[in-house]
Protein backbone atom coordinates (compact mmCIF):
# COMPACT_ATOMS: atom_id res chain seq x y z
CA UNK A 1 -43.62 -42.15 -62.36
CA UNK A 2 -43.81 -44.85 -59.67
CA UNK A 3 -43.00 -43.99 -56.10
CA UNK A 4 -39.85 -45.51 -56.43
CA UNK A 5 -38.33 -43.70 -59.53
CA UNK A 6 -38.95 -40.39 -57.91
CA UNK A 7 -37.54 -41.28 -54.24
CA UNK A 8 -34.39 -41.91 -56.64
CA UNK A 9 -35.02 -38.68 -58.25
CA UNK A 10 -34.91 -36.66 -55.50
CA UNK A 11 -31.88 -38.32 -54.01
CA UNK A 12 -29.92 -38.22 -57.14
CA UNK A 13 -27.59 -34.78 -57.89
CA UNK A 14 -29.39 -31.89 -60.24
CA UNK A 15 -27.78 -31.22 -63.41
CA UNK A 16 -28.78 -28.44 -64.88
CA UNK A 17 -27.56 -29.39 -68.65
CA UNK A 18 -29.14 -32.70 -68.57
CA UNK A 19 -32.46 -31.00 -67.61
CA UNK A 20 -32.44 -28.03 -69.95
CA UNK A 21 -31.66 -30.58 -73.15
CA UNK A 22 -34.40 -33.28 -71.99
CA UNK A 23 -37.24 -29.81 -71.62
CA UNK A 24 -35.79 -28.79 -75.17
CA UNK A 25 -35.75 -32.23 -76.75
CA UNK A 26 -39.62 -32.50 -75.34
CA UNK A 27 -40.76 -29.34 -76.51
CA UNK A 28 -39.27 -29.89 -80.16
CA UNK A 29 -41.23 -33.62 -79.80
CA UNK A 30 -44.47 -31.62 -78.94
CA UNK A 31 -44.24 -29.33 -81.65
CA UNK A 32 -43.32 -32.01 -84.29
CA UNK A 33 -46.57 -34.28 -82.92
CA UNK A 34 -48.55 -30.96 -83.01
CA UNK A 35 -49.41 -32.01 -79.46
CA UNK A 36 -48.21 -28.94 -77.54
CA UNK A 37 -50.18 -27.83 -74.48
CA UNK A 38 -49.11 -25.41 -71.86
CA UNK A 39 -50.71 -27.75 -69.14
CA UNK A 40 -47.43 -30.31 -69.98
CA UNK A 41 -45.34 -27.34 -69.27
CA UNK A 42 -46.87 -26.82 -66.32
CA UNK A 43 -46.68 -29.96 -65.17
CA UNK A 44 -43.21 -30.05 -65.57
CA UNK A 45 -42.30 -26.71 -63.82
CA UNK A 46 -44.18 -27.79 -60.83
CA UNK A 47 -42.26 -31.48 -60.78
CA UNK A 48 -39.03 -29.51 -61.03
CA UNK A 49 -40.32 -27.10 -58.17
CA UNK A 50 -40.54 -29.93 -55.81
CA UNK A 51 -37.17 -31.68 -56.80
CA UNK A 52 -35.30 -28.26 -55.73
CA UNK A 53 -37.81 -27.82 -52.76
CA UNK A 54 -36.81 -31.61 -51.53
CA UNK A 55 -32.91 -31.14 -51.90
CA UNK A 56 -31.26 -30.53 -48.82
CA UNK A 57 -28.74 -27.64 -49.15
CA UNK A 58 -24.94 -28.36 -49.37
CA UNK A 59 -22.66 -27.70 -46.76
CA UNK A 60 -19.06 -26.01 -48.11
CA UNK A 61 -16.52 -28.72 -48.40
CA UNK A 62 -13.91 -28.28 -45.75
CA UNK A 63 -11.14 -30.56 -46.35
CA UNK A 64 -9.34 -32.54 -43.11
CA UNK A 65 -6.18 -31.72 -41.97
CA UNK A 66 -3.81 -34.17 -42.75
CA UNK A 67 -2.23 -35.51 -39.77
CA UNK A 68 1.19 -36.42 -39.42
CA UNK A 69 2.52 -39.66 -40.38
CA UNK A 70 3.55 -41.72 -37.51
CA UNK A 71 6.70 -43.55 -36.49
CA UNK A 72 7.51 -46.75 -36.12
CA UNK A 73 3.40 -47.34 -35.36
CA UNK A 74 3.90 -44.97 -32.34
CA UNK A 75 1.43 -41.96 -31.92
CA UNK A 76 2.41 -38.09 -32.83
CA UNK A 77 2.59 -36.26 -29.28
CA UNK A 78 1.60 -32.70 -30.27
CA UNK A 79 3.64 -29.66 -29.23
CA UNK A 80 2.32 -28.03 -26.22
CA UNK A 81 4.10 -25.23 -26.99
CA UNK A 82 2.57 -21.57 -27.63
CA UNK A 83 2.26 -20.79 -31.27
CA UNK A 84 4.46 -17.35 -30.49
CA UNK A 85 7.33 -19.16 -29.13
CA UNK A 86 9.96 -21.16 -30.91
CA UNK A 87 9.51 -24.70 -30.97
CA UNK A 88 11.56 -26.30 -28.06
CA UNK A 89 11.98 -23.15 -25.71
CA UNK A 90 10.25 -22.90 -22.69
CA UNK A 91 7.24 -20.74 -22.19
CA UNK A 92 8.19 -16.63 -20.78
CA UNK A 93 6.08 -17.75 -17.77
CA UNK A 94 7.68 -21.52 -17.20
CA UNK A 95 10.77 -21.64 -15.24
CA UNK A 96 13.57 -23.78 -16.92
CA UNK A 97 13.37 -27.22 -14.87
CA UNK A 98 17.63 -26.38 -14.11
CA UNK A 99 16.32 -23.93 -11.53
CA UNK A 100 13.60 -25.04 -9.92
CA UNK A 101 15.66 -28.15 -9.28
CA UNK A 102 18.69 -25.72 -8.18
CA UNK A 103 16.79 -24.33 -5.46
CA UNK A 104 17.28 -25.74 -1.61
CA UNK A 105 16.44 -24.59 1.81
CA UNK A 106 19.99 -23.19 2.94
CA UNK A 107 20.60 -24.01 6.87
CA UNK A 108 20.30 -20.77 9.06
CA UNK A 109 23.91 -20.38 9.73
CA UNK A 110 24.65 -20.40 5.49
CA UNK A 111 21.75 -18.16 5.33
CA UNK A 112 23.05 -15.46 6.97
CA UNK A 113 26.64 -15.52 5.94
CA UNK A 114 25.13 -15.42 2.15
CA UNK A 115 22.83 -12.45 3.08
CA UNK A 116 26.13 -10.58 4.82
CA UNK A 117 28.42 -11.27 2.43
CA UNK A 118 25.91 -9.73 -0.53
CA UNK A 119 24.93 -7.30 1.17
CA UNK A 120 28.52 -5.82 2.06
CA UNK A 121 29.80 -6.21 -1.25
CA UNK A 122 26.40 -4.29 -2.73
CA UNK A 123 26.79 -0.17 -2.98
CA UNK A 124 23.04 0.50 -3.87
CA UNK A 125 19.97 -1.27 -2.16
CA UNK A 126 19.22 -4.65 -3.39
CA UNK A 127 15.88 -6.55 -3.79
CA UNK A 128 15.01 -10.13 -2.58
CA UNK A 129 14.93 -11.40 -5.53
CA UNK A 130 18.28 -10.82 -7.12
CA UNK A 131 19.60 -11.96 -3.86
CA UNK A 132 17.50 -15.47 -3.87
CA UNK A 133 18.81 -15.77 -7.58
CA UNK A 134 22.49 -15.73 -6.34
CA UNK A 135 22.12 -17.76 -3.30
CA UNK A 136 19.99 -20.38 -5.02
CA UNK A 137 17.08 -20.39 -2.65
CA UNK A 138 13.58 -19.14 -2.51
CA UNK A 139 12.50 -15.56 -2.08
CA UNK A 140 10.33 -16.32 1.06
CA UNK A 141 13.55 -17.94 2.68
CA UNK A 142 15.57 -14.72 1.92
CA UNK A 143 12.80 -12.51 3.34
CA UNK A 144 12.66 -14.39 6.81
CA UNK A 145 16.98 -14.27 6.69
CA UNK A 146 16.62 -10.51 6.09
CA UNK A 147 14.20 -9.51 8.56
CA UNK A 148 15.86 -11.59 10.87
CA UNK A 149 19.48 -10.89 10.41
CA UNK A 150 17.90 -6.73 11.02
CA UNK A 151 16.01 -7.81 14.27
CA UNK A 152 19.49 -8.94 15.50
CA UNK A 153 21.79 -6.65 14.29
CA UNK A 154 18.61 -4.28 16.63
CA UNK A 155 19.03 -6.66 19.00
CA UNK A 156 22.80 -6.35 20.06
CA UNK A 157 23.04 -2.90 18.98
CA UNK A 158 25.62 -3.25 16.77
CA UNK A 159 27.55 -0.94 14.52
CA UNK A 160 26.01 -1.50 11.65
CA UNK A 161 22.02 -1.86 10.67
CA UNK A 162 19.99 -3.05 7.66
CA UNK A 163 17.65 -1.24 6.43
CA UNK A 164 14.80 -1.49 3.75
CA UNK A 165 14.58 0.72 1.24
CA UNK A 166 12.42 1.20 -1.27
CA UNK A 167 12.22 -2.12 -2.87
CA UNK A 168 15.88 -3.43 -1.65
CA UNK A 169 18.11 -3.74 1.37
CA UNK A 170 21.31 -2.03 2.60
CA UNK A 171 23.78 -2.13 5.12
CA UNK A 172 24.29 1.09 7.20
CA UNK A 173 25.89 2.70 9.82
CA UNK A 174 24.13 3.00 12.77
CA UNK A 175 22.79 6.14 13.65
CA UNK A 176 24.53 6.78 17.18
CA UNK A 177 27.76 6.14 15.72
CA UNK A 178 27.31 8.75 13.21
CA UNK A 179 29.96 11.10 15.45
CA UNK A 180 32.98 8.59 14.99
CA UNK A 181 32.49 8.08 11.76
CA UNK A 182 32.41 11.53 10.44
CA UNK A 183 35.35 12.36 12.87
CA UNK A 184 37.02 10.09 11.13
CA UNK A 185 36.09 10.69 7.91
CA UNK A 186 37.60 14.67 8.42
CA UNK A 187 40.11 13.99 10.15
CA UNK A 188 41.52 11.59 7.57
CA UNK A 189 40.83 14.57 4.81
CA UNK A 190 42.67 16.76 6.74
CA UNK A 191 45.36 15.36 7.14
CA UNK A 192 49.29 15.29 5.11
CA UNK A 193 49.82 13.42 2.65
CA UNK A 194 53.14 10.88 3.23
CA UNK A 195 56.49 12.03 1.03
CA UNK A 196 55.20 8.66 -0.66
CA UNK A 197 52.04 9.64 -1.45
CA UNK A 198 53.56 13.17 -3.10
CA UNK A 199 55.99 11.26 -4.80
CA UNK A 200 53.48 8.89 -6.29
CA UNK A 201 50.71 12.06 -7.11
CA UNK A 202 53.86 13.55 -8.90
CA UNK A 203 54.74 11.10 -11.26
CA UNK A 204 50.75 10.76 -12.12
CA UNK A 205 50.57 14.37 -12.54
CA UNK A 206 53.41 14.19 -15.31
CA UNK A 207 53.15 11.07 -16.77
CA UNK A 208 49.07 10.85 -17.08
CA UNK A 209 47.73 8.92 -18.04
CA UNK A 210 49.83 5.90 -16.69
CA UNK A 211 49.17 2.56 -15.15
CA UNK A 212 49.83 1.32 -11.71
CA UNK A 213 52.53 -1.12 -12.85
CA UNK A 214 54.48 1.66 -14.62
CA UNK A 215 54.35 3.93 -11.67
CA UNK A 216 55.92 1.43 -9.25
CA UNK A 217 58.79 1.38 -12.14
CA UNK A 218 59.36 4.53 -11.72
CA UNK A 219 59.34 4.88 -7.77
CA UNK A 220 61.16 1.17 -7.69
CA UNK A 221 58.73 -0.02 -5.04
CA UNK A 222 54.87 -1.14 -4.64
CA UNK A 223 52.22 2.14 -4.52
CA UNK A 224 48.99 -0.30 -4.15
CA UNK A 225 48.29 1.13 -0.84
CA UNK A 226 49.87 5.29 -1.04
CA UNK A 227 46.96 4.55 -4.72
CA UNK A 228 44.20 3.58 -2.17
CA UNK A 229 45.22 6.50 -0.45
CA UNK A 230 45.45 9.03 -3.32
CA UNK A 231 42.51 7.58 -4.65
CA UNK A 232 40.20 7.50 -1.49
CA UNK A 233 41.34 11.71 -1.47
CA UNK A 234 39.95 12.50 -4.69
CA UNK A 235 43.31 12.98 -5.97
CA UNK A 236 43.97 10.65 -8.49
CA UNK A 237 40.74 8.48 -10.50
CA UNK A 238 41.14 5.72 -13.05
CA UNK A 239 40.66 7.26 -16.68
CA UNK A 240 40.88 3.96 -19.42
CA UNK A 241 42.64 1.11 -19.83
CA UNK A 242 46.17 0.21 -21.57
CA UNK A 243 45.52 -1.20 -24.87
CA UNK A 244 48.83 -3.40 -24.20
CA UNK A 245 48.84 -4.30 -20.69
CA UNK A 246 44.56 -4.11 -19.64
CA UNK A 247 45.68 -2.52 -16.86
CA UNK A 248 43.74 0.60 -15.73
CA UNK A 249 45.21 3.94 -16.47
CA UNK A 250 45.42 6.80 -13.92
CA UNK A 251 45.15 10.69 -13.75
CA UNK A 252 44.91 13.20 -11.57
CA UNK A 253 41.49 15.04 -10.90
CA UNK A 254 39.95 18.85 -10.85
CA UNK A 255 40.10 18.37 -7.68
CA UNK A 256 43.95 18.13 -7.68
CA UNK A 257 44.69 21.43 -9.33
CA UNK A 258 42.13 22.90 -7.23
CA UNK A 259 44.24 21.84 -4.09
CA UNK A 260 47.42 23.37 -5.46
CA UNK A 261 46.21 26.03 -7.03
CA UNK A 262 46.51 25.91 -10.89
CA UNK A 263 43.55 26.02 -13.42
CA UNK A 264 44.90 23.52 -15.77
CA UNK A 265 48.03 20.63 -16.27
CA UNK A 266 49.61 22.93 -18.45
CA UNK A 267 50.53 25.83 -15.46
CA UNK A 268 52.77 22.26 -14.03
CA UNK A 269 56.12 23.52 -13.45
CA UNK A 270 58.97 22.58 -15.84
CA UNK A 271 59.96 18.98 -14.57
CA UNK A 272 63.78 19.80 -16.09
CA UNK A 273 64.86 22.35 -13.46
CA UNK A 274 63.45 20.02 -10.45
CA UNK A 275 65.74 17.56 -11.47
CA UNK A 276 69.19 17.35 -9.86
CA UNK A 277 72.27 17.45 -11.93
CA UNK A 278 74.02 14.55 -13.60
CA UNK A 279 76.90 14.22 -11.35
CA UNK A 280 75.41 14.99 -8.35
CA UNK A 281 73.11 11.51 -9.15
CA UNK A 282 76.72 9.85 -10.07
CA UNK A 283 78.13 10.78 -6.80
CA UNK A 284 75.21 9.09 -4.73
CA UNK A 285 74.31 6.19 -6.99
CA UNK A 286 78.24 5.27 -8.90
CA UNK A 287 76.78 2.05 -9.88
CA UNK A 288 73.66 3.29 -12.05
């Protein structure tokens, strides 16, 4: 076997068949010539030795990835989205590009109206963050319009302070004040109610619950502000809303039968007997 034949050899594939049929077809040749000698079979265990020892081992065959066809000869722009997010929404940690191009620096004067108006309208302490969403600025700005807007309301000593607390701001009332305040506060308990304010707590106390606008029927004029009243005592709180109208529906509290004495709407006196007689309503109102 000439040099060349077996550098082919070795670079050619094994095939296992093809070898095991050419060892049997020579060993049946030997044995037919009578010229059968274990040094032949030697020699060929020890070529067949060095044709394994010479093969380089395969790698496994991983196929490519087929890659997607492109358009129009222009290039496929992967998605550099995260594989737990749907294609085409932002990232959780990305803002959307709307807001960051929303927000501006607001002028000192806008500032601080924005801060005051939130503020006043808010009943629970409020963090800088919710209050940069809604005035469309950055939370930095807000935190230099806070602490300013509390070094001034310090400043001028003015009725009111703001206060942090917690992780939020809130208006207050400032602390040497706290005398006319609560004077007026007790005062204002203590007080009578107006014959329109009974008039109105009556007809909420029978007809509950009822809405605003069927209450003012009844009376004939406007109860928006003898409500406030009623409703600023404890009195009277809203209880649902009327299926047909969406207006809110109103009834009296404990705190109403506790004031007059009775441990449930069922000790209300008859409303029959209160009322005044049919011609005695004739006589003052003929044309009804």
């Amino acid at each position: 076997m000439s040099g060349e034949q077996e550098r082919s050899n070795a670079a050619a594939p094994i095939s296992w068949e093809a070898l095991a049929a050419e060892l049997a077809a020579t060993r049946e040749a030997a044995e037919r010539g009578g010229t059968e000698d274990s040094g032949t079979w030697d020699a060929v265990a020890a070529e067949l030795a060095a044709r394994v020892a010479d093969r380089p081992v395969d790698e496994p065959f991983v196929p490519p990835l087929p890659s997607a066809p492109e358009e129009d000869g222009e290039p496929t722009v992967e998605d550099p989205t995260p594989p737990d997010v749907p294609a085409g929404e932002p990232a959780p940690d990305d803002e959307p590009e709307e807001l960051l191009e929303a927000l501006e620096l607001l002028g000192p004067e806008e500032l601080r109206g924005g801060l005051e108006a939130l503020l006043f309208v808010m009943s629970d302490p409020v963090d800088e963050q919710t209050l940069a969403s809604a005035l469309r600025c950055g939370p930095d700005q807000v935190r230099e319009g806070l602490a300013e807007l509390a070094a001034d309301y310090d400043q001028r000593r003015a009725g009111i302070t703001l206060r942090r607390v917690g992780e939020g701001w809130r208006l207050y009332t400032r602390d040497e004040h706290a005398g006319v305040v609560e004077r007026f506060l007790v005062d204002g308990q203590k007080s009578r109610l107006t014959q329109a304010a009974l008039e109105t707590l009556a007809v909420i106390a029978y007809r509950q619950p009822v809405t605003r606008a069927r209450i003012a029927a009844i009376r004939g004029v406007g109860v928006d502000g003898v409500m406030r009243t009623l409703l600023g005592r404890g009195l009277v709180h809203e209880v649902g809303t009327d299926p047909d109208s969406g207006g809110g529906l109103y009834g009296t509290t404990p705190l109403f039968l506790e004031r007059i004495g009775l441990t449930s709407l069922a000790d209300l006196p008859e409303l029959a007997p209160l009322l005044p007689e049919t011609s005695t309503m004739l006589d003052e109102h003929p044309d009804s």
